[in-house]
Protein backbone atom coordinates (compact mmCIF):
# COMPACT_ATOMS: atom_id res chain seq x y z
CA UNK A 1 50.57 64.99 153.91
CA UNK A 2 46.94 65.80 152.49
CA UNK A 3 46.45 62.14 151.67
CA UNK A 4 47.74 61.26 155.02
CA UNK A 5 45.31 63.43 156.62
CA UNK A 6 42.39 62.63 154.45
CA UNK A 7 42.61 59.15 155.98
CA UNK A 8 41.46 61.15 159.12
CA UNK A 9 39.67 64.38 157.99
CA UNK A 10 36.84 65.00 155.44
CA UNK A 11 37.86 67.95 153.61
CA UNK A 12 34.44 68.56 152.26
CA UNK A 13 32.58 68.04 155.36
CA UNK A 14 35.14 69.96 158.01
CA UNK A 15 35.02 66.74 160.39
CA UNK A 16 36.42 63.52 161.18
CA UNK A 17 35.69 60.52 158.93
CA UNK A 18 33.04 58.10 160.09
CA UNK A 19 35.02 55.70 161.57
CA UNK A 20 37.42 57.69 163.85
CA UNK A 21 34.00 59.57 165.04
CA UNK A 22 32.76 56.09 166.38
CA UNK A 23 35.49 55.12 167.64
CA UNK A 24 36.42 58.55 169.64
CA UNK A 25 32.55 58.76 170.56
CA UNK A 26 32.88 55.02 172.00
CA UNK A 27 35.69 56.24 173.97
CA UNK A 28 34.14 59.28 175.51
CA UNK A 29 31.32 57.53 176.50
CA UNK A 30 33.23 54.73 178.34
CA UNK A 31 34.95 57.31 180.42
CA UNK A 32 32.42 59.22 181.25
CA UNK A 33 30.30 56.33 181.58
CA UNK A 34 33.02 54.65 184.25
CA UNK A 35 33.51 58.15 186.03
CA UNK A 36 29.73 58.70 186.71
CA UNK A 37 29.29 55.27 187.83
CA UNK A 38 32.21 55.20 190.34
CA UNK A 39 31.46 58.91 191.67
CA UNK A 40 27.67 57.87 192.31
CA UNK A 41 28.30 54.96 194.09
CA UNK A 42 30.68 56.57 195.83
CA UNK A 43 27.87 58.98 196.75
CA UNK A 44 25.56 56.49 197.51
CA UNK A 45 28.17 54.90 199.69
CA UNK A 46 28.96 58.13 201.80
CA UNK A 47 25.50 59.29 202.57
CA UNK A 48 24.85 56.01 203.54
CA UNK A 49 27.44 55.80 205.86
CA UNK A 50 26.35 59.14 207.26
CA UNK A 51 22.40 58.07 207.29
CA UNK A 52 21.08 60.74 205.46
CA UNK A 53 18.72 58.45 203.07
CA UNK A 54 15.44 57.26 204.62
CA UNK A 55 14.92 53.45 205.30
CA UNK A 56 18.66 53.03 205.97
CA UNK A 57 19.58 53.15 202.13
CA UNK A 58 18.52 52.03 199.14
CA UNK A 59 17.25 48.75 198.64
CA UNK A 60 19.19 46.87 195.86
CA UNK A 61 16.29 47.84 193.11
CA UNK A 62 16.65 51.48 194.59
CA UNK A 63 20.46 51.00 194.11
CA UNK A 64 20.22 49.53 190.41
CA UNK A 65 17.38 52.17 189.36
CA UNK A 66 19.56 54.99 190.53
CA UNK A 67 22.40 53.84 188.51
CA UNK A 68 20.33 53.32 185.64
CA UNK A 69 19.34 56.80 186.09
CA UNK A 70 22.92 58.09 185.86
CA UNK A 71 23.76 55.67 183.05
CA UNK A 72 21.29 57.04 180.88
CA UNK A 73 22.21 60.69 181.66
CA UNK A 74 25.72 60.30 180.90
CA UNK A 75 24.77 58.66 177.39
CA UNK A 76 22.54 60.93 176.45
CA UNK A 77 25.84 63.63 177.55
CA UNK A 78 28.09 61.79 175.68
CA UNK A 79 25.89 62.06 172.30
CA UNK A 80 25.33 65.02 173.08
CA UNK A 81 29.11 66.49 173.24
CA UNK A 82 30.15 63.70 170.67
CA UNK A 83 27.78 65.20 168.11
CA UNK A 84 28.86 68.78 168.96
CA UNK A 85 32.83 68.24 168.88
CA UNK A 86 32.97 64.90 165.95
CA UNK A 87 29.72 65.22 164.24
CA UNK A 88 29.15 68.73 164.05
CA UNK A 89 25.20 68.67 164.30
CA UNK A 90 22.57 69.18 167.15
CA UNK A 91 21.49 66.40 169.40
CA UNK A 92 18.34 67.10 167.72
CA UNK A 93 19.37 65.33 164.32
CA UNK A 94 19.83 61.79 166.16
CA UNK A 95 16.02 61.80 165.83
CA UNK A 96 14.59 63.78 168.37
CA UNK A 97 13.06 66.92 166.84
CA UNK A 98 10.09 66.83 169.49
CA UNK A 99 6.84 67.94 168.13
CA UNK A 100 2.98 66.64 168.90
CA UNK A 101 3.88 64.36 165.86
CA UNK A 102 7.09 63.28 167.59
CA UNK A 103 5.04 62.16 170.71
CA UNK A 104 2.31 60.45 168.56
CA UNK A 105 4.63 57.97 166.79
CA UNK A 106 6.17 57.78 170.57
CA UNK A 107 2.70 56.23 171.57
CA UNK A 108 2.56 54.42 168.23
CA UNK A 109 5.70 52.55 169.22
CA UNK A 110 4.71 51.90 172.64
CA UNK A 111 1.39 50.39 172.16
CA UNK A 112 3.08 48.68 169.36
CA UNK A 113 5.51 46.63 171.58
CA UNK A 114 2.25 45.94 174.09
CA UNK A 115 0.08 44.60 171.58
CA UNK A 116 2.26 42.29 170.15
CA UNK A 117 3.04 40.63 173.05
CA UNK A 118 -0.41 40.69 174.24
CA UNK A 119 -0.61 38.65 170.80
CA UNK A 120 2.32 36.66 171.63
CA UNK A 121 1.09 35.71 175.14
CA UNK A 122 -3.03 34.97 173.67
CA UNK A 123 -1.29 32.28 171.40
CA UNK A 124 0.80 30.55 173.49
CA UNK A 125 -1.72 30.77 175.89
CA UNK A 126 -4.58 29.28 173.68
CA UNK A 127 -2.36 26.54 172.67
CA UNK A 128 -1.81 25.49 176.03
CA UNK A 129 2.09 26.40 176.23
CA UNK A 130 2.15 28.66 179.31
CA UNK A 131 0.27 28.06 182.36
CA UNK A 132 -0.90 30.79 184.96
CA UNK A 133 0.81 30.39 188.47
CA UNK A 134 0.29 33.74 190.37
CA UNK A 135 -0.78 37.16 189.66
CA UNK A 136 0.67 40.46 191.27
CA UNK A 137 4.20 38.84 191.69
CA UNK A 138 6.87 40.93 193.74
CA UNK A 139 10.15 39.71 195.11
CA UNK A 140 11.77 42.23 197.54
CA UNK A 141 9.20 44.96 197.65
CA UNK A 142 5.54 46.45 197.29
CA UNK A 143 4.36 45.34 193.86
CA UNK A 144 3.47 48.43 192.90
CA UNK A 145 7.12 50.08 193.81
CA UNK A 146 8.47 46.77 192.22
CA UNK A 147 6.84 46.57 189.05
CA UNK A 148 7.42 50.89 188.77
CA UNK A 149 10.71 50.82 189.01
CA UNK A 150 10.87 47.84 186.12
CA UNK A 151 9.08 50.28 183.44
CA UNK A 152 11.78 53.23 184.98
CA UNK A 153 14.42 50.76 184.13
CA UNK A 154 12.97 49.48 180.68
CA UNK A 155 12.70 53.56 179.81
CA UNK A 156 16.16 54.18 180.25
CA UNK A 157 17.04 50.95 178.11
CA UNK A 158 15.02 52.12 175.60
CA UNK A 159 16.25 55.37 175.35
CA UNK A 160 20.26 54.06 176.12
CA UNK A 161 19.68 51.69 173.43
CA UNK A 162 18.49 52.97 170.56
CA UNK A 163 20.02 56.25 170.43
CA UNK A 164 23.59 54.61 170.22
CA UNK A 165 22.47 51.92 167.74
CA UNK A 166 20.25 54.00 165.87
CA UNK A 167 20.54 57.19 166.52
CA UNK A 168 24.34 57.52 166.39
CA UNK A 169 25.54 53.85 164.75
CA UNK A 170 23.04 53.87 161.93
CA UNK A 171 23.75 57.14 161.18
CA UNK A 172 27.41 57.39 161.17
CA UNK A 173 28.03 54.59 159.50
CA UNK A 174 25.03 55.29 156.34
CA UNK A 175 27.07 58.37 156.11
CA UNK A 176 30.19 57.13 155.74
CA UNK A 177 29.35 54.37 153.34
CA UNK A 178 27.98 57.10 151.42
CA UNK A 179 30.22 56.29 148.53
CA UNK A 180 29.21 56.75 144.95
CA UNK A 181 28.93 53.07 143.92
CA UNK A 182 26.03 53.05 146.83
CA UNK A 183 24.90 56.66 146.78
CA UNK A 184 22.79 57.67 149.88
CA UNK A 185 20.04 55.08 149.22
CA UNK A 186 22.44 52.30 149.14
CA UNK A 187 24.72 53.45 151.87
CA UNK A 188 21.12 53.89 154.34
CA UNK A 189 20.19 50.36 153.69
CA UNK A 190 23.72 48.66 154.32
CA UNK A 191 24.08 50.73 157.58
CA UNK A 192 20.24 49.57 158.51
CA UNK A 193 21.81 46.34 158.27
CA UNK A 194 24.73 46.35 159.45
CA UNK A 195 23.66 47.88 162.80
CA UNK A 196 20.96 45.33 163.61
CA UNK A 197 23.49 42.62 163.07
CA UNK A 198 25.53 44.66 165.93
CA UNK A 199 22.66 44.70 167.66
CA UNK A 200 22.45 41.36 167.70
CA UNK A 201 25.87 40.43 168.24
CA UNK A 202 25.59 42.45 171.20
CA UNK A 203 23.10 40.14 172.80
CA UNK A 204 24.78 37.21 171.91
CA UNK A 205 27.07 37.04 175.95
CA UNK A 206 23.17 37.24 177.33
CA UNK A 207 22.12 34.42 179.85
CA UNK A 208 20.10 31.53 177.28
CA UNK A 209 21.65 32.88 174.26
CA UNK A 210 22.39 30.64 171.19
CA UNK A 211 22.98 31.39 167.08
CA UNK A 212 19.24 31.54 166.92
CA UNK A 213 18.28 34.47 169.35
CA UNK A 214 21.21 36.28 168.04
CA UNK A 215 20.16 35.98 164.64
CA UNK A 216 16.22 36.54 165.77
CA UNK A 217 17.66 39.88 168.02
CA UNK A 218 19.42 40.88 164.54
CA UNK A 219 15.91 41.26 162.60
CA UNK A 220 14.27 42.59 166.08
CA UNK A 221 17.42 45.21 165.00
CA UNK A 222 15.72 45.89 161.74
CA UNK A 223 11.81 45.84 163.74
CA UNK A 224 13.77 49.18 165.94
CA UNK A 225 14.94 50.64 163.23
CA UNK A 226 12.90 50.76 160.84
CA UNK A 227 10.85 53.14 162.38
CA UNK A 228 14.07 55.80 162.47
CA UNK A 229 14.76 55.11 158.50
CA UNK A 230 11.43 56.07 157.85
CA UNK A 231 10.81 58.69 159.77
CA UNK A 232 14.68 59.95 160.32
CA UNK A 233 13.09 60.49 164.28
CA UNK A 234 13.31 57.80 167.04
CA UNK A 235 9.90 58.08 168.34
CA UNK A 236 9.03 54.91 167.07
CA UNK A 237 12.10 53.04 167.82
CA UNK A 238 12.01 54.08 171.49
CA UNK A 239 8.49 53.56 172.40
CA UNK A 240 8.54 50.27 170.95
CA UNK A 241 11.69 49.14 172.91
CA UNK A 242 10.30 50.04 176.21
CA UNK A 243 6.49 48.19 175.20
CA UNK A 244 8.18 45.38 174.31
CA UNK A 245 10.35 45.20 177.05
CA UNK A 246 8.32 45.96 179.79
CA UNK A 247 5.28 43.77 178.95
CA UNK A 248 7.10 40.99 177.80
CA UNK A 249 8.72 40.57 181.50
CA UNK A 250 6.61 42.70 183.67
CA UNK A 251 3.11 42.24 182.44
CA UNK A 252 3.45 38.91 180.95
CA UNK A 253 6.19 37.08 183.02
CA UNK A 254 7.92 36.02 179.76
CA UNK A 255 12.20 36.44 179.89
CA UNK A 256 13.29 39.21 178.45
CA UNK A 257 16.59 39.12 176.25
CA UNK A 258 17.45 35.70 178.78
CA UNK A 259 16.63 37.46 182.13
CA UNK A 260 13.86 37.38 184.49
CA UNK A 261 12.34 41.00 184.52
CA UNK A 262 11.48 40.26 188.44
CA UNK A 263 8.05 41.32 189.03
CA UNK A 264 5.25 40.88 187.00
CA UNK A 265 1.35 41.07 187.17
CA UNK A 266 1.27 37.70 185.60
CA UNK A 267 3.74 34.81 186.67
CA UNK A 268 3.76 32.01 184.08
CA UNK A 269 5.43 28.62 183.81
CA UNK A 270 6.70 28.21 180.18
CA UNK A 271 6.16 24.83 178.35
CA UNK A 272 5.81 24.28 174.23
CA UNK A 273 8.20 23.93 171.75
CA UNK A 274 11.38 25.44 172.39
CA UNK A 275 11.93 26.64 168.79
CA UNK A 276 8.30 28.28 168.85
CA UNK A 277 8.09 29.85 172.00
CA UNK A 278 12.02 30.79 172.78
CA UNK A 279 11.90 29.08 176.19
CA UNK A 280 14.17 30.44 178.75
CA UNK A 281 15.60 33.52 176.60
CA UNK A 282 11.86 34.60 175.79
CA UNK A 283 9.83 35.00 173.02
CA UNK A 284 12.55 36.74 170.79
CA UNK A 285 14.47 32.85 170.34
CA UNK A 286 11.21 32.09 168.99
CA UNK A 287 9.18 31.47 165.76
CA UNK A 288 6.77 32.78 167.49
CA UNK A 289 8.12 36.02 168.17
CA UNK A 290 9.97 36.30 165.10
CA UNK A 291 6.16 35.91 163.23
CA UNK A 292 5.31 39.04 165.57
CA UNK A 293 8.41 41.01 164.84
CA UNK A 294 7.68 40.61 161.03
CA UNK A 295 3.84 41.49 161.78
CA UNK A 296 5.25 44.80 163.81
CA UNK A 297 7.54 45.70 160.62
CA UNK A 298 4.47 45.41 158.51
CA UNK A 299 2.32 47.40 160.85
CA UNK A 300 4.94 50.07 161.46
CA UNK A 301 4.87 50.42 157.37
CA UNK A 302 1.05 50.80 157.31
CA UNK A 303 1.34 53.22 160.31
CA UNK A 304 4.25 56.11 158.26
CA UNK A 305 2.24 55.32 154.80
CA UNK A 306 -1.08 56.63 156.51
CA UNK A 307 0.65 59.49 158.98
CA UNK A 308 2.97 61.01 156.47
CA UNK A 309 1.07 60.13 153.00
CA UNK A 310 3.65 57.37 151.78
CA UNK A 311 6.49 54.94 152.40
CA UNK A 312 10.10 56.71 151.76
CA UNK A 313 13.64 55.98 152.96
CA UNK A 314 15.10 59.46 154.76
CA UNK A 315 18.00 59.40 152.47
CA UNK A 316 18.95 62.42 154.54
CA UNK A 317 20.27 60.20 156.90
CA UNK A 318 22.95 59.44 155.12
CA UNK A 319 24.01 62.76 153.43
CA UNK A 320 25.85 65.68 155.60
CA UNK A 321 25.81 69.10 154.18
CA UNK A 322 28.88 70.48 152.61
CA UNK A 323 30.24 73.24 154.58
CA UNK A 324 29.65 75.78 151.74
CA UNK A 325 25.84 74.94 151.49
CA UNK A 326 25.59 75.00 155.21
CA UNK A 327 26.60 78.59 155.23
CA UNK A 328 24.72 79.89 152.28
């Protein structure tokens, strides 16, 4: 019966093993996440129907951002109570211990993302790949509403994003390989691994996706997280996301991930080699962008080695206190 159970329960740790924690975490958050979304469009529905939002309702941005909204609530919720009831640990330990320092490596990460793809976008542009067809571009709204509620959306992405695949994925699954013929070191690096390669794999049903922007979205995997091994925080990882993200489609006009980003303050038309410049799934299918994603890795090393005074693996990622040192 013990071994039987062991197959379920860590004995040492006073939780469920790795794996049954992902896959009881996935299922929370896919009910909660399919609840919320039904009640608030319900809700949007009903007042509505009754007229009590200005403008007759919500435009369809207005409709998206507000579900956004809720999205990222409920996943942030459902880390929350997963890490409370399977993980036994604060939210705070999926990297976000918020301190000035926390905030720092926030803007760190978000100027990051912008300045490579300022890079990206001064390259392509010298060479003569992308030509400049209209500044200021909005579809169904005021730019400025537009283009607002694009960087509101590209937050919540961010934030969605990398605290399941880092923040939870990584870390569940370094501390479950933690075996002794890896040790914590070992059991980090595989999980850094194999959670990009989700990552990517996860992009691969994207509009304009092929083997290559998979494989390219894989090591933009290890660009995110690298940041959170590093530092054990996401404040890096985040910030980056939502800089690359939102100036790659809404500054620059480049796809993002194989969608238009809608409105932009520069509309391009995209011409160049394919294999360089990613064509219509954006600069991530690229050489191009794959030279700036190994560029950011190297930066984001320069940036911990001069802010914390060297270069380490957080190993504590992938340990969990026993329960008899926790209550010591």
């Amino acid at each position: 019966m013990t071994l039987i159970l062991g197959f379920f329960w860590n004995f040492d740790q006073h939780r469920l093993r790795a794996f049954w924690r992902l896959v009881l975490t996935l299922l929370l958050m896919a009910i909660l996440v399919g609840m919320s979304q039904v009640a608030t469009a319900s809700l949007i529905d009903t007042l509505e129907g009754k007229g009590w939002l200005p403008g007759g309702g919500l435009s369809p941005q207005g409709y998206n951002t507000v579900m956004n909204l809720v999205l990222t609530a409920v996943t942030v919720l459902s880390i929350f109570l997963a890490g409370l009831s399977f993980d036994r640990r604060p939210f705070a330990d999926f990297g976000f211990h918020f301190s000035s320092h926390w905030w720092i490596d926030f803007t760190f990460g978000l100027l990051l993302g912008a300045g490579l793809m300022l890079l990206i976008f001064g390259v392509e542009l010298a060479a003569g790949w992308i030509t400049v067809t209209e500044f200021l571009k909005a579809y169904q709204a005021p730019f400025w509403a537009e283009v607002g509620g694009m960087f509101l959306l590209f937050i919540c992405v961010g934030v969605q994003e990398e605290i399941i695949s880092r923040g939870y994925l990584l870390r569940n699954l370094a501390e479950g390989l933690n075996l002794k013929f890896l040790g914590p070191r070992g059991a980090l690096l595989l999980a850094y691994f194999l959670s990009s390669l989700v990552f990517g794999a996860l992009h691969f049903a994207n509009p304009n996706a092929s083997l290559t922007s998979t494989l390219f979205i894989a090591v933009a995997g290890l660009f995110l997280g690298l940041g959170f091994v590093l530092t054990g925080e996401l404040a890096i990882p985040i910030g980056l996301h939502i800089g690359w993200n939102f100036f790659q489609g809404n500054v620059f006009g480049f796809p993002v991930s194989g969608t238009l980003a809608g409105p932009t303050f520069i509309a391009i038309r995209q011409g160049g080699p394919a294999w360089l410049t990613g064509a219509a799934f954006g600069p991530e299918a690229g050489v191009l962008g794959l030279a700036a994603i190994l560029l950011g890795m190297a930066l984001t090393v320069v940036w911990v080695r001069r802010r914390y005074g060297g270069v380490t693996l957080q190993t504590a990622l992938a340990e969990y206190p026993r329960k008899d040192k926790e209550t010591v």
